[in-house]
Each structure stands twice: as C-alpha cells, then as structure tokens.
Protein backbone atom coordinates (compact mmCIF):
# COMPACT_ATOMS: atom_id res chain seq x y z
CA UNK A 1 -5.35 22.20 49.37
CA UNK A 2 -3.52 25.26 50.57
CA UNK A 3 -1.56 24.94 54.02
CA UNK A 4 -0.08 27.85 55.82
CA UNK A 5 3.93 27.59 57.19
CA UNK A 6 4.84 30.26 59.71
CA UNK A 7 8.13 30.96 59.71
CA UNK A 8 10.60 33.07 61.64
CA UNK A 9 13.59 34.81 59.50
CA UNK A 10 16.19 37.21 60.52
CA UNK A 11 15.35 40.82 59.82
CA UNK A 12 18.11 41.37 57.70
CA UNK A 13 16.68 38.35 55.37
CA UNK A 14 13.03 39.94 55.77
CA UNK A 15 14.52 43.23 54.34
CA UNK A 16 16.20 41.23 51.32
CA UNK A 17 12.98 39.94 50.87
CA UNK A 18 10.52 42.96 50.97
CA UNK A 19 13.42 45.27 48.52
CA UNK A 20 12.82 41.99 45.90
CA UNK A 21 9.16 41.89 46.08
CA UNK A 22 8.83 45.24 45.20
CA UNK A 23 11.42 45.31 42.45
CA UNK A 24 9.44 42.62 40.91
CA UNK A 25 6.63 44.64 41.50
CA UNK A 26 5.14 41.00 43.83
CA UNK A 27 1.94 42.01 45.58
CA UNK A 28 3.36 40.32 49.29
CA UNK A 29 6.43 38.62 50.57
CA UNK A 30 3.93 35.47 50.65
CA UNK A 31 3.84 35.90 46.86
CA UNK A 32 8.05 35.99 46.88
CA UNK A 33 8.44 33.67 49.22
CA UNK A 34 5.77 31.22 46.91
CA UNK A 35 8.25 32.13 43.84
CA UNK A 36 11.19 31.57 45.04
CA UNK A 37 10.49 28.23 46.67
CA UNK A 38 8.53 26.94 43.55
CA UNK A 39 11.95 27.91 41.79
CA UNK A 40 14.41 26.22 44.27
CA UNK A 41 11.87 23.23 44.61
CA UNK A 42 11.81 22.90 40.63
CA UNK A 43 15.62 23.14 39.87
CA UNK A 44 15.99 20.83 42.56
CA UNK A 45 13.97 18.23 40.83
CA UNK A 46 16.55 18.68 37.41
C-alpha cells in the first residue's frame, strides 16, 4: 500500500532537487525524492 506525504521544502532545496532529477534523467521529483530516501533509509539500516 502506497501512502502520499506532502511536504513543504525551501525553494532553494526544490531547485537542488529538480537540477538532480534531470541529470539522472528521473521522470519527477517524486521519483528523486523515492530514491534518495530508499538510499538514506537503507544505509541507515547498515
């Protein structure tokens, strides 16, 4: 089951975000944002 977080970010972070989603050639920021939490959320575990 999916769930949907809103979340409010600076505009200087949302810029950061959209210039890395398209150098990684990422459809959406929801598909960078999905990445790079999967990634912090994994290393976190060890």
């Amino acid at each position: 089951m999916k769930k949907v977080v809103s979340v409010r970010l600076r505009e200087e972070i949302v810029s950061k975000i959209d210039k890395y989603t398209e150098e990684l050639g990422l459809e959406s920021r929801t598909d960078f944002l999905r990445q790079a939490l999967d990634y912090y959320v994994h290393k976190k575990k060890g």
